[in-house]
C-alpha atoms as a PDB file:
ATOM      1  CA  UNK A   1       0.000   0.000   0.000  1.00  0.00           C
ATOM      2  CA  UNK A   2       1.227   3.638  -1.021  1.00  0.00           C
ATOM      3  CA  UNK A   3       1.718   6.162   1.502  1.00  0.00           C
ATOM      4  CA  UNK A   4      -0.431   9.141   2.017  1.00  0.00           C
ATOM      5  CA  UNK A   5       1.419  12.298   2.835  1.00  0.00           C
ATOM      6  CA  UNK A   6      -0.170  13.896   5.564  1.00  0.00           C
ATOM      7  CA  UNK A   7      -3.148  12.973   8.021  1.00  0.00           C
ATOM      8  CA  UNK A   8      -6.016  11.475   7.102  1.00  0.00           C
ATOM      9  CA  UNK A   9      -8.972  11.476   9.040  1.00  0.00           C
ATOM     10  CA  UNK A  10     -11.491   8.231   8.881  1.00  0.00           C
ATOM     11  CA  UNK A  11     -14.806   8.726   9.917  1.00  0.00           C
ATOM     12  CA  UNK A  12     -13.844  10.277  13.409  1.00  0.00           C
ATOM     13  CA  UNK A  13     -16.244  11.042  16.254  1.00  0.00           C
ATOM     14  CA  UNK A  14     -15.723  12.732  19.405  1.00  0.00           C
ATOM     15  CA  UNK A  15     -18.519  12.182  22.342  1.00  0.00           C
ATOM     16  CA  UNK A  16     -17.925  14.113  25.807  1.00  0.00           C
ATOM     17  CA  UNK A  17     -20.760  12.774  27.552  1.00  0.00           C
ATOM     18  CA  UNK A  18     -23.877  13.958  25.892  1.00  0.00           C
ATOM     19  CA  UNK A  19     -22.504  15.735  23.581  1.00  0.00           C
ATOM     20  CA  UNK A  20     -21.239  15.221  19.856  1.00  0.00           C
ATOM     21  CA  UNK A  21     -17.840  17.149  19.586  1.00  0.00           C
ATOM     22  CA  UNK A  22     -17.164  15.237  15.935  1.00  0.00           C
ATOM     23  CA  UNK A  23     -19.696  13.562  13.894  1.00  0.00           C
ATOM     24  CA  UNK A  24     -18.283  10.900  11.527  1.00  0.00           C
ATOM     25  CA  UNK A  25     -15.317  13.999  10.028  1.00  0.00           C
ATOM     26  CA  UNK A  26     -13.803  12.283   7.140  1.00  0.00           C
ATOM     27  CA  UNK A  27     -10.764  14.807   5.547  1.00  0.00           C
ATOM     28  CA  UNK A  28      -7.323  14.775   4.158  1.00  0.00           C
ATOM     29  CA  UNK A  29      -4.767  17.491   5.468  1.00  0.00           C
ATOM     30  CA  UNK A  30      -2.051  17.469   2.962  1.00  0.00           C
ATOM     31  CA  UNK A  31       1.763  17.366   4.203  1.00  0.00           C
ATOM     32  CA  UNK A  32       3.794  20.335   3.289  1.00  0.00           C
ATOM     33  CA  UNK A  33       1.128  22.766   2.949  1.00  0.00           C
ATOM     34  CA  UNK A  34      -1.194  25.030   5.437  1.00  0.00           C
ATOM     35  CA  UNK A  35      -4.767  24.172   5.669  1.00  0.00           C
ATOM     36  CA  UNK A  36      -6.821  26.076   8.088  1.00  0.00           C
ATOM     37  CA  UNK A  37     -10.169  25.225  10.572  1.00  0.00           C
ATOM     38  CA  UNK A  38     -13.000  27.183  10.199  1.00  0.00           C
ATOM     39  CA  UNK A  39     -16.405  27.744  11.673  1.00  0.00           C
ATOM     40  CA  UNK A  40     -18.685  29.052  14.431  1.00  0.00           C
ATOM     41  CA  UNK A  41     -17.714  29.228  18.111  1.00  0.00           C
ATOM     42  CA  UNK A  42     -18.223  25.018  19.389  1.00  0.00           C
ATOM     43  CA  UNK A  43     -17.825  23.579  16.174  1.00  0.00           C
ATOM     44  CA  UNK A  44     -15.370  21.350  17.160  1.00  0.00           C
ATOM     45  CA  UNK A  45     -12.062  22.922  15.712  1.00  0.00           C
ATOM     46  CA  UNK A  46      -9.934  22.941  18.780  1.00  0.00           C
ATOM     47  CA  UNK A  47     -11.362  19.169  19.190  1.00  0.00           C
ATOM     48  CA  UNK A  48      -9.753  18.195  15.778  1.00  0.00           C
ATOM     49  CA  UNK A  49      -6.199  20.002  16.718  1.00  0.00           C
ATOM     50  CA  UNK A  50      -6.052  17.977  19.656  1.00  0.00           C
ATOM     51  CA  UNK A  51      -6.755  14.881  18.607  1.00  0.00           C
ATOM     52  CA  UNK A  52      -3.516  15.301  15.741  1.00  0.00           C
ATOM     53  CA  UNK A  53      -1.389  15.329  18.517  1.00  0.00           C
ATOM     54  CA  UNK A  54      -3.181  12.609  21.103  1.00  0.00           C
ATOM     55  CA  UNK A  55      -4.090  15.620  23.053  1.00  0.00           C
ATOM     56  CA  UNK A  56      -7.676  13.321  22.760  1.00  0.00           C
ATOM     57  CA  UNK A  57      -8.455  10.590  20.812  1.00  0.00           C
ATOM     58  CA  UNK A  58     -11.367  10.247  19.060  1.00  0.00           C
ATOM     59  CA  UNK A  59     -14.341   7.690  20.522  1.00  0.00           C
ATOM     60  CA  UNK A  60     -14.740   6.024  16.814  1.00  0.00           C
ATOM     61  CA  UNK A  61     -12.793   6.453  13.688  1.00  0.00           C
ATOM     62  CA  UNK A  62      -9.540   6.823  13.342  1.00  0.00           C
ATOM     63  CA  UNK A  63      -6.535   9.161  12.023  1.00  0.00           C
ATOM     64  CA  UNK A  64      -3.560   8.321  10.307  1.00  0.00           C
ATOM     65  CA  UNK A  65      -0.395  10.150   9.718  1.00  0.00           C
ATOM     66  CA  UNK A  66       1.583   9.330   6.775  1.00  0.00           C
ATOM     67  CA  UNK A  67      -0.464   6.488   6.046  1.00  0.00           C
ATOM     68  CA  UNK A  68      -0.272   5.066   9.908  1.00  0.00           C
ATOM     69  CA  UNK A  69      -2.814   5.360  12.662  1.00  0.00           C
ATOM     70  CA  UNK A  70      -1.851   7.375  15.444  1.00  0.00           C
ATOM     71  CA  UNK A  71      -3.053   4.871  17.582  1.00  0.00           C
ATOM     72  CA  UNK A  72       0.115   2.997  16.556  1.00  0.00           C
ATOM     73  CA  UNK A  73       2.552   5.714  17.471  1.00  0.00           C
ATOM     74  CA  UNK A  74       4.414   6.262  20.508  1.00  0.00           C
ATOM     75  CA  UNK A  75       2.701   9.525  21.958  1.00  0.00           C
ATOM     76  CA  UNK A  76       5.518  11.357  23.108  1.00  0.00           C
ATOM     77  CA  UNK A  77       7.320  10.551  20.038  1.00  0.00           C
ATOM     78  CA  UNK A  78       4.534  12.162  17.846  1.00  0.00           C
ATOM     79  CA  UNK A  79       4.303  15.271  19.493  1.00  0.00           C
ATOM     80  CA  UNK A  80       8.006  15.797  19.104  1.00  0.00           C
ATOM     81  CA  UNK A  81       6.471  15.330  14.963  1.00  0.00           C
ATOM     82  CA  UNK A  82       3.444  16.947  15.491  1.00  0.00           C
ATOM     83  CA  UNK A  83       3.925  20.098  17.536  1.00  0.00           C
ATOM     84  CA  UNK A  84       1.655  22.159  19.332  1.00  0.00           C
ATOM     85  CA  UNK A  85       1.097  25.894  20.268  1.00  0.00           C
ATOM     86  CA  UNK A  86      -2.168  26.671  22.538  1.00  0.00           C
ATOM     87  CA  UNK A  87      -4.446  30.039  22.643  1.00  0.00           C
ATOM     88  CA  UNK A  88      -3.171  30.851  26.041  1.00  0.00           C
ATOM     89  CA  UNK A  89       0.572  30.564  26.156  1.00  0.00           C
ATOM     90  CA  UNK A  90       1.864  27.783  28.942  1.00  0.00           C
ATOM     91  CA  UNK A  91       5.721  28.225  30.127  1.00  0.00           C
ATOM     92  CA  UNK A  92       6.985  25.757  32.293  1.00  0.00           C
ATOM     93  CA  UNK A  93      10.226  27.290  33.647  1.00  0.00           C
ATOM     94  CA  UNK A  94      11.203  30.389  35.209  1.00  0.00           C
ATOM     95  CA  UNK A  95      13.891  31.284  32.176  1.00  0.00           C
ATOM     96  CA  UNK A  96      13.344  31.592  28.631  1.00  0.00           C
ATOM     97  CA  UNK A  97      16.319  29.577  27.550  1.00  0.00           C
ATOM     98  CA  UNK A  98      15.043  27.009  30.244  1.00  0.00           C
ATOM     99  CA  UNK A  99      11.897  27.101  28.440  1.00  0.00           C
ATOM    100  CA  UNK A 100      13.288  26.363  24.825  1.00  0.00           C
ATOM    101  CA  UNK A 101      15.370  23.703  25.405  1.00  0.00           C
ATOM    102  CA  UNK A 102      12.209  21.555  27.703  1.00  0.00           C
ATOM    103  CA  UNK A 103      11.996  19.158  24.546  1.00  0.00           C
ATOM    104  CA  UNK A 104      15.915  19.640  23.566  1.00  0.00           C
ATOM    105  CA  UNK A 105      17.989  19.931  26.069  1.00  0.00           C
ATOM    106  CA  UNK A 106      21.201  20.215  24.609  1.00  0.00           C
ATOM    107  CA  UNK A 107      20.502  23.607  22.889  1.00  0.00           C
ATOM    108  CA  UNK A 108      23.342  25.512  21.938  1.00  0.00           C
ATOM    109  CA  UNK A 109      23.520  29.155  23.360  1.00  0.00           C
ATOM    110  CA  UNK A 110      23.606  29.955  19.183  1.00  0.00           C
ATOM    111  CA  UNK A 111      21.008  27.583  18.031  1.00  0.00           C
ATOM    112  CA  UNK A 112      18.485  29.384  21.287  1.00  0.00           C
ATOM    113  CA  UNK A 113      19.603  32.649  19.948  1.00  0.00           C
ATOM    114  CA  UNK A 114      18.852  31.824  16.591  1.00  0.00           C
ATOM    115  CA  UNK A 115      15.527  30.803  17.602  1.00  0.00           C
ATOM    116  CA  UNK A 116      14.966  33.741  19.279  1.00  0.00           C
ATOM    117  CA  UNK A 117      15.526  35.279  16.354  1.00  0.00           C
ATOM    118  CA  UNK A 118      12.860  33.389  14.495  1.00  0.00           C
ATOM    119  CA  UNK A 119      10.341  34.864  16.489  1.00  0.00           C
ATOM    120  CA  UNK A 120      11.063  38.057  16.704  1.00  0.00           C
ATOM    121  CA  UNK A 121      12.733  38.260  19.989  1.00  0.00           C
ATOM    122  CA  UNK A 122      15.992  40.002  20.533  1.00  0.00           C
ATOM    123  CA  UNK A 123      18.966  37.307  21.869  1.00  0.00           C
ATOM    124  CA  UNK A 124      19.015  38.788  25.397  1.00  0.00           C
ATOM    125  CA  UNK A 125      15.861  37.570  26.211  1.00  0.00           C
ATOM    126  CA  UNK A 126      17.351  34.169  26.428  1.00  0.00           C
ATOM    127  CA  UNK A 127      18.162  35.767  30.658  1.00  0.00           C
ATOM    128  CA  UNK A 128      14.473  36.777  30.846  1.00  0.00           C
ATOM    129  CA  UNK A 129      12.429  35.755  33.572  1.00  0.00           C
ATOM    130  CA  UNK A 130       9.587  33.646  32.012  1.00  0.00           C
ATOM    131  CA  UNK A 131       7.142  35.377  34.686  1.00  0.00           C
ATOM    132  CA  UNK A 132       7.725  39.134  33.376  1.00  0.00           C
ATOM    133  CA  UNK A 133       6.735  38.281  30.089  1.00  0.00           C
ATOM    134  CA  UNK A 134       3.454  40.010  28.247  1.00  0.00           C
ATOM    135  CA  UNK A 135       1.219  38.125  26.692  1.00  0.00           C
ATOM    136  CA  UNK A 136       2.730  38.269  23.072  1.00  0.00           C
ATOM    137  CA  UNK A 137       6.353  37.545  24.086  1.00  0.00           C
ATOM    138  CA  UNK A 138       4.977  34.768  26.208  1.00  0.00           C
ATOM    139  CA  UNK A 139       3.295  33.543  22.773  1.00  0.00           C
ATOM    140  CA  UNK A 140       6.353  34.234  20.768  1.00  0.00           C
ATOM    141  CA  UNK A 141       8.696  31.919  23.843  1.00  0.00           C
ATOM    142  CA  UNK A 142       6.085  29.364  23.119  1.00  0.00           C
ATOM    143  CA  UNK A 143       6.169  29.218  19.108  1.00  0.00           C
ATOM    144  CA  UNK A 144      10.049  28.888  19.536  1.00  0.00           C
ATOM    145  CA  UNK A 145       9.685  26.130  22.002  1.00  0.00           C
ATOM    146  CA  UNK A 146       7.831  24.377  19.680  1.00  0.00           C
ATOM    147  CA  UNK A 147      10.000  25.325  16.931  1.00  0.00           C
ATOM    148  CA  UNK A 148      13.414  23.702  18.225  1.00  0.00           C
ATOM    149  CA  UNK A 149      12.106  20.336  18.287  1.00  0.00           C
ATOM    150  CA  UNK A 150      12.129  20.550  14.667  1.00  0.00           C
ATOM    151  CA  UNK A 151       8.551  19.747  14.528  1.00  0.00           C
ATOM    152  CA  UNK A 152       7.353  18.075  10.941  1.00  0.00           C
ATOM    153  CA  UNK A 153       3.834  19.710  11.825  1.00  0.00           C
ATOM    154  CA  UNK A 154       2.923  23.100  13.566  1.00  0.00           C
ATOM    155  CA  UNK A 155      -0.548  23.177  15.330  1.00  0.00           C
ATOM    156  CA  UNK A 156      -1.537  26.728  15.695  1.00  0.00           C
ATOM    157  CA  UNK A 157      -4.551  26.971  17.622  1.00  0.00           C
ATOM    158  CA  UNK A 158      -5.865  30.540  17.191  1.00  0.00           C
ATOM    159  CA  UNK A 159      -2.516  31.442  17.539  1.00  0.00           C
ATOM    160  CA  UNK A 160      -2.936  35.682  16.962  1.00  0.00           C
ATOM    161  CA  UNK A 161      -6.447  36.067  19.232  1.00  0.00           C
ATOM    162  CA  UNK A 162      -6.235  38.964  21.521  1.00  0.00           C
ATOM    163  CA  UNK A 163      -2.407  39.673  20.326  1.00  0.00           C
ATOM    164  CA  UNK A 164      -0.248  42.492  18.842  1.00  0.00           C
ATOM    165  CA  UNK A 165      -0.147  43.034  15.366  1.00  0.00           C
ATOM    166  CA  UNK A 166       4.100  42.433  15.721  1.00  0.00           C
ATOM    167  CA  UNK A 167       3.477  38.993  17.612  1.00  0.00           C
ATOM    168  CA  UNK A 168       0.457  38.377  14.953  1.00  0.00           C
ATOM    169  CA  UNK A 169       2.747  38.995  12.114  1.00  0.00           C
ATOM    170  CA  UNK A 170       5.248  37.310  13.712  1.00  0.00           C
ATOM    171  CA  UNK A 171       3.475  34.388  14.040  1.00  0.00           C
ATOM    172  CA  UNK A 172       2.295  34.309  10.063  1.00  0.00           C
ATOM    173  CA  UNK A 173       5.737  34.252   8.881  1.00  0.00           C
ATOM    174  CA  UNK A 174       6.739  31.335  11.143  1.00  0.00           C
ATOM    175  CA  UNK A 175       3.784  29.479   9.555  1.00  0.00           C
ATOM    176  CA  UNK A 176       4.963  30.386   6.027  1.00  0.00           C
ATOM    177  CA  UNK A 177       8.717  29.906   6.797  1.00  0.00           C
ATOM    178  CA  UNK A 178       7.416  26.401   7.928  1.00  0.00           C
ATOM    179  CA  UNK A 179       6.062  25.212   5.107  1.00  0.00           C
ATOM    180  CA  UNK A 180       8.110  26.814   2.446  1.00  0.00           C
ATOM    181  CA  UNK A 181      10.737  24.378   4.222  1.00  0.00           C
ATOM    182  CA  UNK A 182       8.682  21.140   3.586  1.00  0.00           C
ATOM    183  CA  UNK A 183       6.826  20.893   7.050  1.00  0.00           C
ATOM    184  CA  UNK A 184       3.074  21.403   7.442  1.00  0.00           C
ATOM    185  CA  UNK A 185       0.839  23.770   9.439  1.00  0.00           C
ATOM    186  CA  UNK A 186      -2.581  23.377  10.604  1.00  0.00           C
ATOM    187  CA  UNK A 187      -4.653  26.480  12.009  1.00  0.00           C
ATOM    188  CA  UNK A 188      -7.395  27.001  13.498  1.00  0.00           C
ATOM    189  CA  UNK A 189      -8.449  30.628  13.851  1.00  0.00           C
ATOM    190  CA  UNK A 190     -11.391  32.526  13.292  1.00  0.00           C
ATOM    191  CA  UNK A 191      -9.143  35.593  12.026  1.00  0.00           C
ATOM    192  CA  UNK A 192     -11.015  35.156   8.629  1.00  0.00           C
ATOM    193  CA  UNK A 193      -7.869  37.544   6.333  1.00  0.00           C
ATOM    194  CA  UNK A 194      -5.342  35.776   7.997  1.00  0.00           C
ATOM    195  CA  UNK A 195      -6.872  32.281   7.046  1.00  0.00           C
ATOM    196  CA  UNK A 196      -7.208  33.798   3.428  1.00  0.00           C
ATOM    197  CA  UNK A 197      -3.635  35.436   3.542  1.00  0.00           C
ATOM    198  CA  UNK A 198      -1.452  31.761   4.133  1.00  0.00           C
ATOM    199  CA  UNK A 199      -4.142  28.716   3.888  1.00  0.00           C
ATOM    200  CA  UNK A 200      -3.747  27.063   1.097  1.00  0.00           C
ATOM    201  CA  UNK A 201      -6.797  24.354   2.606  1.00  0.00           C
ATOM    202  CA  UNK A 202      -9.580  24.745   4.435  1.00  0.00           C
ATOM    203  CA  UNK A 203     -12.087  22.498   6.285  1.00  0.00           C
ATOM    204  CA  UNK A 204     -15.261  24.344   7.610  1.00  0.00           C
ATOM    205  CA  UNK A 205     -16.919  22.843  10.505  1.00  0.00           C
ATOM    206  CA  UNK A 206     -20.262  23.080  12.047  1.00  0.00           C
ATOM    207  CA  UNK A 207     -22.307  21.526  14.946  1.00  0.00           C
ATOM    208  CA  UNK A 208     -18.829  19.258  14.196  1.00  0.00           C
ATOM    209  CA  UNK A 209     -19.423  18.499  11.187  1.00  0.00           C
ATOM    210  CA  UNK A 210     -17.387  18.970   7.993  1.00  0.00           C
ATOM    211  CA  UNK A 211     -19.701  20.822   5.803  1.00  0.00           C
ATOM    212  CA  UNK A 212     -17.273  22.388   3.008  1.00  0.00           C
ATOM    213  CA  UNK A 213     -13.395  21.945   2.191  1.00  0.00           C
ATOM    214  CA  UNK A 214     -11.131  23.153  -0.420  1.00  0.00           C
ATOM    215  CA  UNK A 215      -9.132  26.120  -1.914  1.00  0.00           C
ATOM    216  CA  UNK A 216      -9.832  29.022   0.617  1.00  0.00           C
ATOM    217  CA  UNK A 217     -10.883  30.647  -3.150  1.00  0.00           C
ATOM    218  CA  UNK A 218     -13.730  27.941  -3.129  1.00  0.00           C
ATOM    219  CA  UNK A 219     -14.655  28.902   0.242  1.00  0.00           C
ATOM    220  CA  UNK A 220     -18.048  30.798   0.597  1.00  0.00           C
ATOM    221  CA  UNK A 221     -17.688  30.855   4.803  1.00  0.00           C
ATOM    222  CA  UNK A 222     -14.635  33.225   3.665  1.00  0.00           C
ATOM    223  CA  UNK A 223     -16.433  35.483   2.296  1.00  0.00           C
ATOM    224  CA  UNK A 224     -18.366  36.696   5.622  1.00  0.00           C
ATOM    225  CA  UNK A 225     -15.135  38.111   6.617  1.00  0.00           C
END
């Protein structure tokens, strides 16, 4: 059997209780490219993001990455793949060059400036005290965290809500440098010109279901913004 590039998503449900989070999504995300999550507040978007890393795992179905289910892959080894950054920046160290070498810890003084660099952040914050950061340079430490694992996938999970327009743009060039290298990025963000500006997929969900994917061209949700 060929391999797929890329995850593929096989009928997957997600049931919390009561409630439907995913009904039956079947999708493709292609490797190398950017494809964006759309849709209404609870449609399940940040559900989906999770469940690429084995944040969750879905309750039927099943996803596969590169052709094999995830279910099959050592977790901690796929989220060294399949990298994440949250809404609401989490550091876990009082230092930022603590922080960026918590999934390498034989960074380099140059490689942590360089990645400082990357996002935007001059090399003496590498002495900063994680605790006196704002909210964007908290974001910023987080994106290079993920960044120095050398991540084959970026999750971005409405990376640029409620942030500065450097730490947004910021942010949109990682995602572009990321791919243009070969990796892939998935987004979910309801920033609708930002989706149109580096997407190059979409899924739209609703009520968690997939109701319209393709070219972000093809894309009437799109439109409304």
């Amino acid at each position: 059997m060929s391999t797929v590039p890329g995850f593929l998503l096989d009928r997957v449900t997600v049931t919390r209780g009561p409630t439907r989070l995913l009904d039956g999504v079947c999708a493709r995300l292609p490797a190398g490219a950017c494809t964006a999550v759309v849709g209404p507040s609870g449609a399940g978007k940040s559900t989906l993001l999770r469940l690429l890393n084995r944040l969750e795992d879905p309750s039927t179905g099943q996803i596969l990455l590169n052709s094999t289910p995830l279910a099959e892959l050592e977790v901690l080894a796929l989220r060294r793949r399949v990298g994440l950054v949250a809404q609401q920046p989490v550091l876990l160290t009082n230092h930022v060059a603590e922080e960026l070498r918590v999934g390498r810890a034989e960074l380099t003084e140059h490689r942590i400036q360089h990645l400082l660099d990357l996002v935007g952040l001059p090399a003496r914050f590498a002495q900063r005290r994680t605790s006196g950061l704002s909210g964007g340079e908290a974001q910023r430490v987080c994106l290079a965290r993920t960044l120095a694992v050398e991540p084959e996938v970026l999750l971005l999970d409405e990376p640029t809500a409620a942030l500065d327009a450097v730490t947004t743009a910021v942010i949109t060039e990682a995602a572009r440098n990321h791919t243009a290298a070969g990796g892939t990025v998935i987004l979910v963000s309801h920033d609708l010109p930002l989706v149109r500006g580096i997407a190059e997929h979409v899924l739209v969900l609703h009520h968690g279901r997939l109701v319209a994917h393709g070219h972000p061209d093809h894309i009437d949700y799109l439109e409304a913004g």
